[in-house]
C-alpha atoms as a PDB file:
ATOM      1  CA  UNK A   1       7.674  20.851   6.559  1.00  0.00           C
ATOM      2  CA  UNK A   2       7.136  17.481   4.569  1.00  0.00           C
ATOM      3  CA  UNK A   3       8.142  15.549   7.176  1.00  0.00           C
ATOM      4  CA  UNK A   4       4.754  17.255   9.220  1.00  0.00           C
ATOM      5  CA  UNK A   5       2.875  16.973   6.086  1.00  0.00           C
ATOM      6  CA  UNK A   6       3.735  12.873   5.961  1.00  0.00           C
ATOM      7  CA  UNK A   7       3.054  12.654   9.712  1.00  0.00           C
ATOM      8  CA  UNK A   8       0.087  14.015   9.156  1.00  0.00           C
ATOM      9  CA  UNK A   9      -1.401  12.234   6.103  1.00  0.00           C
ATOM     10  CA  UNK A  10      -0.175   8.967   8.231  1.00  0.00           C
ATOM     11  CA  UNK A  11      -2.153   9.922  11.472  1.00  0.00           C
ATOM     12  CA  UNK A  12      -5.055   9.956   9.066  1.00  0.00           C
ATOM     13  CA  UNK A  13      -5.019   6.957   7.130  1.00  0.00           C
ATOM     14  CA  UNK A  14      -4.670   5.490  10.437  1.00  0.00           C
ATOM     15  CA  UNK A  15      -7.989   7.558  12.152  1.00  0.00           C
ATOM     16  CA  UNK A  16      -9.468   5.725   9.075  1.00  0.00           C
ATOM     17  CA  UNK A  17      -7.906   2.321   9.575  1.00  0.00           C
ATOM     18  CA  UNK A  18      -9.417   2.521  12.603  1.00  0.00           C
ATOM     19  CA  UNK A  19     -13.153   3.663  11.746  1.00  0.00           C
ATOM     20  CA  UNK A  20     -13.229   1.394   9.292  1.00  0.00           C
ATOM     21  CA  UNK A  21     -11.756  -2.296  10.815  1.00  0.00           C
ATOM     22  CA  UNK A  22     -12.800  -3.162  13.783  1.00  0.00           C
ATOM     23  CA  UNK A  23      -9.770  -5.148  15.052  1.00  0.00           C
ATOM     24  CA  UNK A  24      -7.788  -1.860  15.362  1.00  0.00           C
ATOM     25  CA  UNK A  25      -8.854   0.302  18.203  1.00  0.00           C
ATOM     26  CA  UNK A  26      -7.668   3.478  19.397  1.00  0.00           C
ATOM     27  CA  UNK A  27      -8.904   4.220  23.336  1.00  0.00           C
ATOM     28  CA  UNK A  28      -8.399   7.720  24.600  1.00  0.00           C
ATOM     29  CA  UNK A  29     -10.324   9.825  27.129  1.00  0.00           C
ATOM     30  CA  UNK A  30     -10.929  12.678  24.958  1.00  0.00           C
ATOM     31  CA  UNK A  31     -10.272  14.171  20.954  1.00  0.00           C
ATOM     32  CA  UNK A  32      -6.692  15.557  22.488  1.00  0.00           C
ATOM     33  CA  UNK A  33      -5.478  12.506  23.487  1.00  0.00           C
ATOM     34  CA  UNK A  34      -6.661  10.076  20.654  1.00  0.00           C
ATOM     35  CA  UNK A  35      -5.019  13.057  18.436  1.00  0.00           C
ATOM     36  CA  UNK A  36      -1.569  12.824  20.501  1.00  0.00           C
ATOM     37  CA  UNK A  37      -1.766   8.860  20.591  1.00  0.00           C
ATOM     38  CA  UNK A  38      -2.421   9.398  16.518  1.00  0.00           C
ATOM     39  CA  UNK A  39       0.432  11.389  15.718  1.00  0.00           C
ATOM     40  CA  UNK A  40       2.729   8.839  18.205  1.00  0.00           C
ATOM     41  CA  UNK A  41       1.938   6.108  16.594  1.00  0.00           C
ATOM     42  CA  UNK A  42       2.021   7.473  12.812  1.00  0.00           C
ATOM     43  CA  UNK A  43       5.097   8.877  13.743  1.00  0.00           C
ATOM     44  CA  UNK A  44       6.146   5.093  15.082  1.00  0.00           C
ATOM     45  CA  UNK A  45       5.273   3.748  11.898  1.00  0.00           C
ATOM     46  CA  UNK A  46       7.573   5.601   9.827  1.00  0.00           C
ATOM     47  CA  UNK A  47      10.267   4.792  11.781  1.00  0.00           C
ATOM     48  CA  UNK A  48       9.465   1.284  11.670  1.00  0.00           C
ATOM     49  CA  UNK A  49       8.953   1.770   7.644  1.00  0.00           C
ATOM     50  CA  UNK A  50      11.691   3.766   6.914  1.00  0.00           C
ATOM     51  CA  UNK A  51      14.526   1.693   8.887  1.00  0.00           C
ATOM     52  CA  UNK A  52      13.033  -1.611   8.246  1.00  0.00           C
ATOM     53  CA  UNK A  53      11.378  -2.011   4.983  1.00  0.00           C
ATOM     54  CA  UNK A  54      14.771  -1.555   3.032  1.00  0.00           C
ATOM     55  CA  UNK A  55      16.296  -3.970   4.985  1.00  0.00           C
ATOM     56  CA  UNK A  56      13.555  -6.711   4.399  1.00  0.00           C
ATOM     57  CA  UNK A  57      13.156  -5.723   0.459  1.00  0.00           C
ATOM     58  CA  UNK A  58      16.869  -6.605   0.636  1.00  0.00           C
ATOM     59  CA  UNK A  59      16.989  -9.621   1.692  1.00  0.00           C
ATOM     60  CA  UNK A  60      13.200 -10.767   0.715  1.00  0.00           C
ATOM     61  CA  UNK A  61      13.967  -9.805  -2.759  1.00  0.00           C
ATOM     62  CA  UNK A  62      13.382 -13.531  -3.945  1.00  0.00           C
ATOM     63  CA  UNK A  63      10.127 -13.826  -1.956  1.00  0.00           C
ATOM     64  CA  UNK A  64       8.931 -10.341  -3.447  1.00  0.00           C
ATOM     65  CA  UNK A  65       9.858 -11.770  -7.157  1.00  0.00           C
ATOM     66  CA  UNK A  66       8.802 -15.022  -6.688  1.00  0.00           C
ATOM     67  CA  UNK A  67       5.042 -13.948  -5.434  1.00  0.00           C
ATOM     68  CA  UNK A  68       5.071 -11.205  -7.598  1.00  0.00           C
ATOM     69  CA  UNK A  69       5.321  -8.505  -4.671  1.00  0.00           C
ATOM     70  CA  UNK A  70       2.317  -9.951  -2.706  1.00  0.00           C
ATOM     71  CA  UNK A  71       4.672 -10.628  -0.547  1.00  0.00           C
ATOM     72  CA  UNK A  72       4.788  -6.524   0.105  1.00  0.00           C
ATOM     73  CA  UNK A  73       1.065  -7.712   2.094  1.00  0.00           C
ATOM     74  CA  UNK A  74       2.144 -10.168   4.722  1.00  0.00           C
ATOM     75  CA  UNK A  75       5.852  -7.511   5.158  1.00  0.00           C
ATOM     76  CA  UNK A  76       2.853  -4.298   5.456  1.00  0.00           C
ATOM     77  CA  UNK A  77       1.030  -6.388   8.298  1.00  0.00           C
ATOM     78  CA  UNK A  78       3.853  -7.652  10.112  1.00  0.00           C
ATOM     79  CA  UNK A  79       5.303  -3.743  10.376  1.00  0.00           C
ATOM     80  CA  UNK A  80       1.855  -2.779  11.317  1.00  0.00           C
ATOM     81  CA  UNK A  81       1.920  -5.397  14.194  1.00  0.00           C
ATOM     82  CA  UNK A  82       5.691  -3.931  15.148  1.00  0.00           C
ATOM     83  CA  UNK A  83       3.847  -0.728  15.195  1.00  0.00           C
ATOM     84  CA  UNK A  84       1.163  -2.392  17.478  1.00  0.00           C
ATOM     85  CA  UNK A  85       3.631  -3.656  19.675  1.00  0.00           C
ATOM     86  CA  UNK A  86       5.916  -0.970  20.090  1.00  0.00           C
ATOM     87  CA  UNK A  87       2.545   1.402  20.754  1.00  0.00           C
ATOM     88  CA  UNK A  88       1.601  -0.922  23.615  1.00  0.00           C
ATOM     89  CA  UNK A  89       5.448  -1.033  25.049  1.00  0.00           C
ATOM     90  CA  UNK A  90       5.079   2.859  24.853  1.00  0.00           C
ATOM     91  CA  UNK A  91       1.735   2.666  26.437  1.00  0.00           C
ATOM     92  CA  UNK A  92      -0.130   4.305  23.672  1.00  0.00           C
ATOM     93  CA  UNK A  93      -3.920   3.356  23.381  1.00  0.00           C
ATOM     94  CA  UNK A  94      -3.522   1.828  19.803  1.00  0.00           C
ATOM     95  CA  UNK A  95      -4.123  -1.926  19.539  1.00  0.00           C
ATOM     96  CA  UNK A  96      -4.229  -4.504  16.753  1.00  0.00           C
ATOM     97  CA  UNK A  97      -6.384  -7.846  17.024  1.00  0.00           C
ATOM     98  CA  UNK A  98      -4.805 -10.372  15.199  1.00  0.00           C
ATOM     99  CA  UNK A  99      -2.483 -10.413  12.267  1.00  0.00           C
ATOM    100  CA  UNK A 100      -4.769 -11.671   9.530  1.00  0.00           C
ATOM    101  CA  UNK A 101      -6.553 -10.259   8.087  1.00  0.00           C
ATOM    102  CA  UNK A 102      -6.929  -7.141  10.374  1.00  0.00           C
ATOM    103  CA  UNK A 103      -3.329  -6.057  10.091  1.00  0.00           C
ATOM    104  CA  UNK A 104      -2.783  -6.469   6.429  1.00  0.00           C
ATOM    105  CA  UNK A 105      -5.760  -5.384   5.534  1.00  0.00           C
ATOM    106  CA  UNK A 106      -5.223  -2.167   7.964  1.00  0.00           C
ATOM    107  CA  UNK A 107      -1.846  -1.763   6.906  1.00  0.00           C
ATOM    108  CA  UNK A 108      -2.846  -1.616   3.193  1.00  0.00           C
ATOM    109  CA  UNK A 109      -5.595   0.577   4.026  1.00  0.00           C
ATOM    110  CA  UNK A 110      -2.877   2.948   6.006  1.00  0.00           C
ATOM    111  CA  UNK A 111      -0.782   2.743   2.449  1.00  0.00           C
ATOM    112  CA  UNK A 112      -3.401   3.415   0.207  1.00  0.00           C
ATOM    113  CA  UNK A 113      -5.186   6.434   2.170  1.00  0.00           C
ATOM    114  CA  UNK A 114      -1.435   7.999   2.484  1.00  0.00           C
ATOM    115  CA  UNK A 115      -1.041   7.732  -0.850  1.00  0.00           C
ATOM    116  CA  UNK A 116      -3.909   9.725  -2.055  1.00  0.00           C
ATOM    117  CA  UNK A 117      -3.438  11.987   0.270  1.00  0.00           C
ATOM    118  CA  UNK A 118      -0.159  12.426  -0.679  1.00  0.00           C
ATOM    119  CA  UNK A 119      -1.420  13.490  -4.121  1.00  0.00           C
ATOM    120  CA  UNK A 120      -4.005  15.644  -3.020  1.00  0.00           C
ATOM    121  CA  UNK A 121      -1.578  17.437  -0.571  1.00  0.00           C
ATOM    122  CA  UNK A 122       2.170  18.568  -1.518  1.00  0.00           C
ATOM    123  CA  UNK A 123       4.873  17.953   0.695  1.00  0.00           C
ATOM    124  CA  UNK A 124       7.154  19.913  -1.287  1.00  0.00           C
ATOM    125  CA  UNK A 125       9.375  17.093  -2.364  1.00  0.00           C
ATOM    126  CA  UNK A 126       7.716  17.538  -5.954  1.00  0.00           C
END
């Protein structure tokens, strides 16, 4: 059930991303299918985070210390772009402009919407 609670929070902060950048567009014919394309792609972006992001804190560590973790930013947009890409290779109606500053500043918009809404709503990991 958290895992549908997460996916959910995600497909959010990214209906948000989207309302409030406009570099990151989401096409659909109707509410069902930007919903489905939504869910796809939040769904796409924790796979992306969760296999990826360990690996690049790994061997980044330096970079992370030595910019005192704003290198975390340019890692954020650059898995946002993945997600981007991977979306269009799965034909999914999500695009991303360019990589600065509409994916950083989308992907820390997508982080810090999650993470209230992670808060507010219990995935039962607590």
């Amino acid at each position: 059930m958290g895992i549908l609670i997460r996916l959910a929070t995600t497909a959010v902060a990214l209906l948000i991303s989207t309302a409030v950048l406009d570099g990151i567009t989401l096409a659909g014919s109707s509410v069902f299918s930007k919903a489905v394309t939504l869910i796809a792609v939040a769904a796409i972006f924790g796979l992306v985070n969760a296999v990826l992001r360990p690996i690049i804190k790994k061997i980044g560590c330096l970079l992370y210390v030595l910019t005192l973790g704003l290198f975390a930013l340019v890692v954020n947009g650059a898995l946002f772009m993945l997600t981007d890409w991977i979306a269009g290779q799965l034909d999914l109606a999500f695009n991303v402009d360019k990589f600065w500053p509409t994916a950083v500043i989308g992907a820390l918009i997508v982080s810090v919407v999650s993470w209230v809404l992670n808060l507010l709503v219990s995935d039962g990991d607590d």
